[in-house]
Protein backbone atom coordinates (compact mmCIF):
# COMPACT_ATOMS: atom_id res chain seq x y z
CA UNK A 1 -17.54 -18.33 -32.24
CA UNK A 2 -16.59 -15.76 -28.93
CA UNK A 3 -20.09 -14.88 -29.24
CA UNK A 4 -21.69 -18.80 -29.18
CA UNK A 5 -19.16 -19.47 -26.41
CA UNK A 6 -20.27 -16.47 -24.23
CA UNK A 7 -23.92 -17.28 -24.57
CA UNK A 8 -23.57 -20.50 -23.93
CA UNK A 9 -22.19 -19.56 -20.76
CA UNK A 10 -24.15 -17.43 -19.74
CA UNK A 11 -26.90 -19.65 -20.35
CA UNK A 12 -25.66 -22.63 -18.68
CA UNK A 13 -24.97 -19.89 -15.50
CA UNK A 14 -29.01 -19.11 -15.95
CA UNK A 15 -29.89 -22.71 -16.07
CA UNK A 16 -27.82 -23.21 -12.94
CA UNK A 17 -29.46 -20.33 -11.17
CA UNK A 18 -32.99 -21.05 -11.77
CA UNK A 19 -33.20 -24.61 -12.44
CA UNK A 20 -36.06 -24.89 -9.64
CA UNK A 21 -38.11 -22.58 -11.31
CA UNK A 22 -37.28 -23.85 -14.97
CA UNK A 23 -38.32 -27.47 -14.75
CA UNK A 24 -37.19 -30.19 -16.80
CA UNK A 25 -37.73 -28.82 -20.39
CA UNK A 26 -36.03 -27.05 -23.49
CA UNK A 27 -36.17 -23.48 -22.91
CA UNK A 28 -35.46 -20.63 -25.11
CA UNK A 29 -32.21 -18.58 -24.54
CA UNK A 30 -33.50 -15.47 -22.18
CA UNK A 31 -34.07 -12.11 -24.65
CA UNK A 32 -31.87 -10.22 -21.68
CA UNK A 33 -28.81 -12.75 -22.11
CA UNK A 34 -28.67 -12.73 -26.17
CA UNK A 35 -28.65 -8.93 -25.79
CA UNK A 36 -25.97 -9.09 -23.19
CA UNK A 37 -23.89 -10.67 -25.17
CA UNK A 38 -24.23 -8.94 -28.06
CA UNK A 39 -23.31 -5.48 -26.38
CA UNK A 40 -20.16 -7.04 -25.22
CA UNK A 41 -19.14 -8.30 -28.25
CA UNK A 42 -19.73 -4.88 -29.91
CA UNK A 43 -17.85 -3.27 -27.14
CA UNK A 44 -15.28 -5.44 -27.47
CA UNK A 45 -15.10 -3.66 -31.02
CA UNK A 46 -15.25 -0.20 -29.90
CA UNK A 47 -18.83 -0.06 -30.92
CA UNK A 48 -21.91 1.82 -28.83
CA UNK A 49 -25.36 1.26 -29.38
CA UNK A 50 -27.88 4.43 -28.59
CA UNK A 51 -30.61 3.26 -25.64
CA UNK A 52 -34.03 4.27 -26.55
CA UNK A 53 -35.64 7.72 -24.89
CA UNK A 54 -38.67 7.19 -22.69
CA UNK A 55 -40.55 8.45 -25.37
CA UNK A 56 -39.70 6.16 -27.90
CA UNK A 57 -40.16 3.19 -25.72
CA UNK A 58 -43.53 4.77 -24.99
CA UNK A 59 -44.21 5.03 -28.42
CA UNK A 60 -42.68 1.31 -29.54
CA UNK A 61 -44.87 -0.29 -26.70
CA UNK A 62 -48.12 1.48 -28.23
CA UNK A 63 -47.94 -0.41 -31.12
CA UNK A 64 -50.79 -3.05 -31.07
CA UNK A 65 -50.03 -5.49 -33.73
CA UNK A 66 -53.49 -7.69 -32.98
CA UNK A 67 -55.36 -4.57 -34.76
């Protein structure tokens, strides 16, 4: 439940930050603030995740899935 509670936070801080630009609709929790959260959670835990090289993200982002 930490995990709920945090991005619920954090998304009600987002709301409250760009509100203007959001509008008056139902808007999908941010990609950046669900990964947030979940790297403080597992470093609450002790637990690292790897970041990807340059060259993997270069390779990742050449996928083209519409092919």
């Amino acid at each position: 439940m930490d995990t709920t509670f945090a991005l619920q936070a954090l998304s009600l801080k987002y709301v409250n930050d760009n509100y203007k630009s959001i509008g008056v609709k139902v808007e999908n929790v941010p990609y950046e603030l669900d990964e947030q959260v979940a790297r403080y959670k597992l470093q609450s835990l002790g637990i690292n995740i790897d970041s990807l090289t340059p060259a993997q993200v270069d390779y990742l982002d050449s996928w083209n899935l519409n092919d």
